[in-house]
C-alpha atoms as a PDB file:
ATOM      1  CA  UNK A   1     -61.591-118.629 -23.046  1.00  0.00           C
ATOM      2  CA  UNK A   2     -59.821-116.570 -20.337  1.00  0.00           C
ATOM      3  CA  UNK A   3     -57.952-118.936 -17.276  1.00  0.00           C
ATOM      4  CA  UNK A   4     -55.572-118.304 -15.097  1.00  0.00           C
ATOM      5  CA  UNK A   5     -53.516-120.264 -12.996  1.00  0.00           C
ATOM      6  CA  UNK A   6     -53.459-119.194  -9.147  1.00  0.00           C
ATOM      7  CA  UNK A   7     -49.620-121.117  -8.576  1.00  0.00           C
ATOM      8  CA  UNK A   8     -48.127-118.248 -10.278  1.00  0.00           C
ATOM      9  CA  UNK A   9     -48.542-114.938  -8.350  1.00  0.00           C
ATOM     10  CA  UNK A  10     -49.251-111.705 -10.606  1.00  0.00           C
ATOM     11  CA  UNK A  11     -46.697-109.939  -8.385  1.00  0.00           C
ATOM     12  CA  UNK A  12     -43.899-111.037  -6.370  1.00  0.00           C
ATOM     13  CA  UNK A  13     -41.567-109.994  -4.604  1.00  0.00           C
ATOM     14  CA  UNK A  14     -38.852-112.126  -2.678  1.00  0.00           C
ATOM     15  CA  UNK A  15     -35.993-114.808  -3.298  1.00  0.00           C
ATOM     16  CA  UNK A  16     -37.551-117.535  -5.288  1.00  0.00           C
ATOM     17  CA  UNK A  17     -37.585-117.076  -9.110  1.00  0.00           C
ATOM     18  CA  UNK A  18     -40.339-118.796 -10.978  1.00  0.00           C
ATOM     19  CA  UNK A  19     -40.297-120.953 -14.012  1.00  0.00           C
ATOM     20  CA  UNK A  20     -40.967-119.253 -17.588  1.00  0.00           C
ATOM     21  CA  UNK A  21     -42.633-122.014 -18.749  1.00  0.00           C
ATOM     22  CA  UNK A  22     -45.117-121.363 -15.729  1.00  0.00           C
ATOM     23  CA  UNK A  23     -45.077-118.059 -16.022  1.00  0.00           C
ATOM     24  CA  UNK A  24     -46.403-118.105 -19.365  1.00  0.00           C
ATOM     25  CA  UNK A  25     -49.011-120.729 -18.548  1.00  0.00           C
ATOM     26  CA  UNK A  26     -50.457-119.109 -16.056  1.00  0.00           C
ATOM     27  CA  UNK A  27     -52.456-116.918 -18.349  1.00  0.00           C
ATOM     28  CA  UNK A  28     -54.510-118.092 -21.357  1.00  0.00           C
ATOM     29  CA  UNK A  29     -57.092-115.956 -23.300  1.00  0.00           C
ATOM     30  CA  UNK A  30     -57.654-116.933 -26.962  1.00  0.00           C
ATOM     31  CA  UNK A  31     -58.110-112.700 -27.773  1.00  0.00           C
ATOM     32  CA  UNK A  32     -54.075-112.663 -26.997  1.00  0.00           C
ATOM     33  CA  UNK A  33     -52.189-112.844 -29.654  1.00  0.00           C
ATOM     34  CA  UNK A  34     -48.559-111.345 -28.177  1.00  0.00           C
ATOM     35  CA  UNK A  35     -46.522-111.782 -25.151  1.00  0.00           C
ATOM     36  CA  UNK A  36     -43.461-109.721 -24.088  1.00  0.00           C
ATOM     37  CA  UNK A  37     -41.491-110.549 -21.526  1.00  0.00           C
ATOM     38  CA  UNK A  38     -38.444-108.976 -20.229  1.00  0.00           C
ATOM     39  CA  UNK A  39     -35.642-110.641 -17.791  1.00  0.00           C
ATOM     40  CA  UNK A  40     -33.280-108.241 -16.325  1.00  0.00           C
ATOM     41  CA  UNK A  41     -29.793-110.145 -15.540  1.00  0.00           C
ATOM     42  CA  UNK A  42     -27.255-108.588 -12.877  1.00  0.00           C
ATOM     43  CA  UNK A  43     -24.054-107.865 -15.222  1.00  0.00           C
ATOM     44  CA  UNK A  44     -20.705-107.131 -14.449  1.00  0.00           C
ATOM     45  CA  UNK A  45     -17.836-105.321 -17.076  1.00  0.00           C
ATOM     46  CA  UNK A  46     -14.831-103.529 -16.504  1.00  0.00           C
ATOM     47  CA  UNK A  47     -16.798 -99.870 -17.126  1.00  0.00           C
ATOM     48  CA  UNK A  48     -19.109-101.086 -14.424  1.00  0.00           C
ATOM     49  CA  UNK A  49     -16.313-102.063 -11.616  1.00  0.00           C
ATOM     50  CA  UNK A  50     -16.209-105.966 -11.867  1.00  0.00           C
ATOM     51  CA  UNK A  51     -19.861-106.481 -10.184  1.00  0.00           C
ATOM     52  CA  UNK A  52     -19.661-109.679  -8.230  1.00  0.00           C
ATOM     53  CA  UNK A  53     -23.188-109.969  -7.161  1.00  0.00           C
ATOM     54  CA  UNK A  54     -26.167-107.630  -6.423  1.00  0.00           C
ATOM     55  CA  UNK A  55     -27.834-107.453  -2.862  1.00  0.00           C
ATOM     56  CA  UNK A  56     -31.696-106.341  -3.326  1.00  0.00           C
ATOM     57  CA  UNK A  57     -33.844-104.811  -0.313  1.00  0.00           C
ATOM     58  CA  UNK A  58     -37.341-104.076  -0.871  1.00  0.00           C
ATOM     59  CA  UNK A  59     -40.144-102.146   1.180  1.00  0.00           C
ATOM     60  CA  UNK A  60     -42.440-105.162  -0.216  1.00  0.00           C
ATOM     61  CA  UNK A  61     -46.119-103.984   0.763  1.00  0.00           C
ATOM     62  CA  UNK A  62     -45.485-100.943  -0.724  1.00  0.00           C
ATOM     63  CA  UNK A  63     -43.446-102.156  -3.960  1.00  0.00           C
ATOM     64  CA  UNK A  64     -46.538-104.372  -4.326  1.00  0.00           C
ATOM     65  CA  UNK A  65     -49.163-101.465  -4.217  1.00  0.00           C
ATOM     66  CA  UNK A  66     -47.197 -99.799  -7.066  1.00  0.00           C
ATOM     67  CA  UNK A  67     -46.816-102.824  -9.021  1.00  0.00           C
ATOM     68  CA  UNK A  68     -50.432-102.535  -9.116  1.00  0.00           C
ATOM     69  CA  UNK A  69     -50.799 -99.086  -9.927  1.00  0.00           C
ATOM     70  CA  UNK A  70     -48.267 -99.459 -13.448  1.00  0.00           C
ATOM     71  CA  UNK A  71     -50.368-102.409 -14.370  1.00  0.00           C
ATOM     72  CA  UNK A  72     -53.108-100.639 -14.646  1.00  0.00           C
ATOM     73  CA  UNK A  73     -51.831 -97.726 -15.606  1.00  0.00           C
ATOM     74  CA  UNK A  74     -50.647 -99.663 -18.608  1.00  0.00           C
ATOM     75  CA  UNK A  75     -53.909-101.903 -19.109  1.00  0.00           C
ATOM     76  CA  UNK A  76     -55.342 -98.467 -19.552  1.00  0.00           C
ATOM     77  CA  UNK A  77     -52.909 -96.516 -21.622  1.00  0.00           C
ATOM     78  CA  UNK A  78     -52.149 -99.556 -24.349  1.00  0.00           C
ATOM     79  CA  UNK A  79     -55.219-101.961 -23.628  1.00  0.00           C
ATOM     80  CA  UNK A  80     -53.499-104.696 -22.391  1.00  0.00           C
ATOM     81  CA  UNK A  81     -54.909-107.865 -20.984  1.00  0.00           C
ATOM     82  CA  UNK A  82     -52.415-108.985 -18.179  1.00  0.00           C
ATOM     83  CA  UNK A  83     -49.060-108.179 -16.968  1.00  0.00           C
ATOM     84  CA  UNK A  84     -46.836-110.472 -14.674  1.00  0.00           C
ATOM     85  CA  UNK A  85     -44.122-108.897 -12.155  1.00  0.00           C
ATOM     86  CA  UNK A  86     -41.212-110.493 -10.390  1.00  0.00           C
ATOM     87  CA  UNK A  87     -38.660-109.037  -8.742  1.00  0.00           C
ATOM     88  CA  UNK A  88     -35.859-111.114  -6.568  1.00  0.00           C
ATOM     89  CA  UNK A  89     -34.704-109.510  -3.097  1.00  0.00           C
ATOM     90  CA  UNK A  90     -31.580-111.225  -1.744  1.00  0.00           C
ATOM     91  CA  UNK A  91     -28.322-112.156  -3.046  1.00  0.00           C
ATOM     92  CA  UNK A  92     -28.178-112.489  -6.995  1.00  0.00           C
ATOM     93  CA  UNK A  93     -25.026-113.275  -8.479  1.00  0.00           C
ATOM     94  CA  UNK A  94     -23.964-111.760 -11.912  1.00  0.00           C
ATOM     95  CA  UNK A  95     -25.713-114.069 -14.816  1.00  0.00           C
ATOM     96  CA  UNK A  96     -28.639-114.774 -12.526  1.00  0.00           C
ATOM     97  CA  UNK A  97     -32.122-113.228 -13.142  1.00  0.00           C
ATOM     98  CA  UNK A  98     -33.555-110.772 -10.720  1.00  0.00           C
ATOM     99  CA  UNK A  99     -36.557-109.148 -12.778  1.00  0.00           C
ATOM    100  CA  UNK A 100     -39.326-110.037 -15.080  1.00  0.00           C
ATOM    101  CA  UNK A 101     -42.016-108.515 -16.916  1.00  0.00           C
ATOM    102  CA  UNK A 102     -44.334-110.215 -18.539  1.00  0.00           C
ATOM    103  CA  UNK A 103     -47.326-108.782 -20.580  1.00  0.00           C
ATOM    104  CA  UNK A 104     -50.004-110.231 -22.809  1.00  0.00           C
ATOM    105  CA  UNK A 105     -51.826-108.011 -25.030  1.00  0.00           C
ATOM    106  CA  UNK A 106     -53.886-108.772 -28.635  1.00  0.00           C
ATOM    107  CA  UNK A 107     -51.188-107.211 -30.671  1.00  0.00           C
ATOM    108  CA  UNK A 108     -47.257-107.326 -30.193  1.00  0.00           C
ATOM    109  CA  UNK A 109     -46.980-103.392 -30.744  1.00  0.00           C
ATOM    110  CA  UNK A 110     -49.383-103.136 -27.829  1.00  0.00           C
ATOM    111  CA  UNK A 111     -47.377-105.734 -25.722  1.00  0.00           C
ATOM    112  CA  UNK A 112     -44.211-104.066 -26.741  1.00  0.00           C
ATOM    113  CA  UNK A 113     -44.848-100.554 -25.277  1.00  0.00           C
ATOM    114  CA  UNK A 114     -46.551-101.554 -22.141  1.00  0.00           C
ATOM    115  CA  UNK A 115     -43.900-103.776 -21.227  1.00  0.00           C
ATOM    116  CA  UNK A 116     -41.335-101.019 -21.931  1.00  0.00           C
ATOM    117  CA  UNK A 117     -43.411 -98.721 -19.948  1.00  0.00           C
ATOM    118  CA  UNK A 118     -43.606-100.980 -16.790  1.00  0.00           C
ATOM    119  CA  UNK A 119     -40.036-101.823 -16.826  1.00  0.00           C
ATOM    120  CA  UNK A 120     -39.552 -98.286 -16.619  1.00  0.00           C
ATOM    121  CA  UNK A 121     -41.670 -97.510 -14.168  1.00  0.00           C
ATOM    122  CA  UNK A 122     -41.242-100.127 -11.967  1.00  0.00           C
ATOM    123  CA  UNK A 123     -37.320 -98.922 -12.235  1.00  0.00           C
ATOM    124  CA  UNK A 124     -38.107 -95.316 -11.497  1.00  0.00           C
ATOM    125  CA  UNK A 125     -41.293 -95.395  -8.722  1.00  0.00           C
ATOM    126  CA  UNK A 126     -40.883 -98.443  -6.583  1.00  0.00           C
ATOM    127  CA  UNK A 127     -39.149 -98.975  -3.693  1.00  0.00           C
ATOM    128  CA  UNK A 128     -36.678-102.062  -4.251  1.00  0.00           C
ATOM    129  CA  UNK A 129     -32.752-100.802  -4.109  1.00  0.00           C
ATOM    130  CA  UNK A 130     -30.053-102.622  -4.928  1.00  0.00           C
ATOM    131  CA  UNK A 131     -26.020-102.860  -3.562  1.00  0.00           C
ATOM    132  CA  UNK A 132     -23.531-103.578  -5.922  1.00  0.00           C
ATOM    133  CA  UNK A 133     -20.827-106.050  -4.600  1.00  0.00           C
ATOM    134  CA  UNK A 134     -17.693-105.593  -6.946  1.00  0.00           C
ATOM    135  CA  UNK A 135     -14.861-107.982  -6.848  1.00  0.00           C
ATOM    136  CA  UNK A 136     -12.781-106.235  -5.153  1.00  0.00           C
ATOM    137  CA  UNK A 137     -14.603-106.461  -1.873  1.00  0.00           C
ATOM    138  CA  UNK A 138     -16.246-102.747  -1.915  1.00  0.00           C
ATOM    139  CA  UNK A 139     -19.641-102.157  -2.041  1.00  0.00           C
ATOM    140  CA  UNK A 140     -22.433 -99.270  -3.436  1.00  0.00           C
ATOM    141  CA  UNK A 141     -26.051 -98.651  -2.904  1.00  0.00           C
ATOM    142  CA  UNK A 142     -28.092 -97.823  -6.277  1.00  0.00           C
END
Protein backbone atom coordinates (compact mmCIF):
# COMPACT_ATOMS: atom_id res chain seq x y z
CA UNK A 1 0.00 0.00 0.00
CA UNK A 2 1.68 3.24 -1.19
CA UNK A 3 -0.23 6.82 0.21
CA UNK A 4 0.79 9.93 0.52
CA UNK A 5 -0.39 12.80 2.21
CA UNK A 6 -0.74 16.10 -0.02
CA UNK A 7 -0.49 18.61 3.49
CA UNK A 8 3.11 17.96 3.49
CA UNK A 9 4.91 19.38 0.39
CA UNK A 10 7.85 17.09 -1.09
CA UNK A 11 9.85 20.33 -1.37
CA UNK A 12 9.77 23.52 0.34
CA UNK A 13 11.23 26.25 0.54
CA UNK A 14 10.30 29.33 2.85
CA UNK A 15 9.83 30.31 6.66
CA UNK A 16 7.50 27.80 8.10
CA UNK A 17 9.07 24.54 9.41
CA UNK A 18 6.89 21.49 9.38
CA UNK A 19 6.17 18.94 11.99
CA UNK A 20 8.32 15.55 12.01
CA UNK A 21 5.64 13.68 13.05
CA UNK A 22 3.92 14.93 9.70
CA UNK A 23 6.67 14.71 7.85
CA UNK A 24 7.02 11.17 8.39
CA UNK A 25 3.33 10.48 7.88
CA UNK A 26 3.08 11.83 4.87
CA UNK A 27 4.54 8.82 3.16
CA UNK A 28 3.52 5.18 3.75
CA UNK A 29 4.52 2.17 1.53
CA UNK A 30 4.62 -1.23 3.29
CA UNK A 31 8.02 -2.16 0.76
CA UNK A 32 9.87 0.63 3.14
CA UNK A 33 11.55 -0.62 5.64
CA UNK A 34 14.13 2.56 6.56
CA UNK A 35 13.85 6.20 6.93
CA UNK A 36 16.72 8.73 7.30
CA UNK A 37 16.25 11.94 8.06
CA UNK A 38 18.65 14.66 8.62
CA UNK A 39 17.98 18.21 10.49
CA UNK A 40 20.63 20.70 10.02
CA UNK A 41 20.65 23.22 13.19
CA UNK A 42 22.34 26.82 12.85
CA UNK A 43 25.30 26.53 15.56
CA UNK A 44 27.36 28.96 17.05
CA UNK A 45 31.11 28.25 19.01
CA UNK A 46 33.90 30.33 19.71
CA UNK A 47 36.00 28.76 16.43
CA UNK A 48 32.98 29.83 14.47
CA UNK A 49 32.74 33.69 15.76
CA UNK A 50 29.76 33.53 18.30
CA UNK A 51 26.94 33.02 15.43
CA UNK A 52 23.87 34.78 16.68
CA UNK A 53 21.49 33.82 14.02
CA UNK A 54 21.59 32.87 10.28
CA UNK A 55 19.73 35.01 7.55
CA UNK A 56 18.78 32.57 4.46
CA UNK A 57 17.94 33.99 0.81
CA UNK A 58 16.91 31.66 -1.76
CA UNK A 59 16.35 31.92 -5.69
CA UNK A 60 13.22 29.52 -4.83
CA UNK A 61 11.96 28.40 -8.44
CA UNK A 62 15.18 27.48 -9.22
CA UNK A 63 16.30 25.81 -5.74
CA UNK A 64 13.07 23.86 -6.34
CA UNK A 65 14.00 22.57 -9.92
CA UNK A 66 17.25 21.19 -8.40
CA UNK A 67 15.66 19.73 -5.48
CA UNK A 68 14.07 17.74 -8.06
CA UNK A 69 16.89 16.86 -10.05
CA UNK A 70 19.02 15.21 -6.63
CA UNK A 71 15.89 13.31 -5.88
CA UNK A 72 15.98 11.63 -8.69
CA UNK A 73 19.27 11.49 -9.18
CA UNK A 74 19.29 9.57 -5.94
CA UNK A 75 16.00 7.42 -6.58
CA UNK A 76 18.14 6.29 -9.44
CA UNK A 77 21.61 5.82 -8.10
CA UNK A 78 20.45 3.91 -4.60
CA UNK A 79 16.73 2.89 -5.53
CA UNK A 80 15.04 4.85 -3.23
CA UNK A 81 11.34 5.30 -2.86
CA UNK A 82 10.82 9.00 -1.68
CA UNK A 83 12.80 11.80 -0.41
CA UNK A 84 11.37 14.92 1.51
CA UNK A 85 13.21 18.50 1.33
CA UNK A 86 12.87 21.53 3.52
CA UNK A 87 14.81 24.29 3.67
CA UNK A 88 13.89 27.61 5.90
CA UNK A 89 14.65 31.17 4.25
CA UNK A 90 14.45 33.97 6.82
CA UNK A 91 15.79 34.59 10.14
CA UNK A 92 16.87 31.32 12.10
CA UNK A 93 18.33 31.73 15.33
CA UNK A 94 21.19 29.38 16.58
CA UNK A 95 19.38 25.99 18.02
CA UNK A 96 16.59 26.38 15.50
CA UNK A 97 16.23 24.01 12.47
CA UNK A 98 16.67 25.31 9.00
CA UNK A 99 17.09 21.98 6.86
CA UNK A 100 15.70 18.56 6.49
CA UNK A 101 16.12 15.58 4.53
CA UNK A 102 14.10 12.97 4.67
CA UNK A 103 14.36 9.65 2.65
CA UNK A 104 12.55 6.34 2.65
CA UNK A 105 14.10 3.50 1.02
CA UNK A 106 13.59 -0.65 1.60
CA UNK A 107 16.87 -0.95 3.34
CA UNK A 108 18.64 1.54 5.87
CA UNK A 109 22.09 1.22 3.91
CA UNK A 110 20.13 2.42 0.90
CA UNK A 111 18.41 5.27 2.94
CA UNK A 112 21.69 6.08 4.50
CA UNK A 113 23.69 6.99 1.33
CA UNK A 114 21.02 8.75 -0.54
CA UNK A 115 20.31 10.92 2.21
CA UNK A 116 24.05 11.69 2.57
CA UNK A 117 24.18 12.27 -1.06
CA UNK A 118 21.27 14.85 -1.15
CA UNK A 119 22.44 16.71 1.78
CA UNK A 120 25.44 17.14 -0.12
CA UNK A 121 24.18 18.10 -3.05
CA UNK A 122 21.61 20.19 -2.11
CA UNK A 123 24.67 22.04 -0.07
CA UNK A 124 26.90 22.25 -3.09
CA UNK A 125 24.32 22.92 -6.37
CA UNK A 126 21.41 24.95 -5.15
CA UNK A 127 20.95 28.32 -4.88
CA UNK A 128 19.94 29.15 -1.11
CA UNK A 129 22.91 31.35 0.73
CA UNK A 130 23.10 32.08 4.00
CA UNK A 131 24.54 35.38 6.29
CA UNK A 132 26.00 34.70 9.40
CA UNK A 133 25.00 37.25 12.17
CA UNK A 134 27.72 36.92 15.00
CA UNK A 135 27.24 38.50 18.31
CA UNK A 136 29.15 41.04 17.95
CA UNK A 137 26.98 42.86 15.47
CA UNK A 138 29.11 41.95 12.13
CA UNK A 139 27.88 40.05 9.53
CA UNK A 140 29.20 37.39 6.49
CA UNK A 141 27.67 35.92 3.45
CA UNK A 142 28.36 31.98 2.99
Amino acid sequence: MLEKNSNIPQIYIGENWFDLQLILDSYKDQTCGAVDIFIGIPRSSIEDGDVKELHYEAYTSMAQKLIQEIIQEAKEKYNIKHAVVHHRTGIVPVTVPSFLVAVWAGHRQEAFIACRYIVDNVKARVPIWKKEVFKTGKESWK
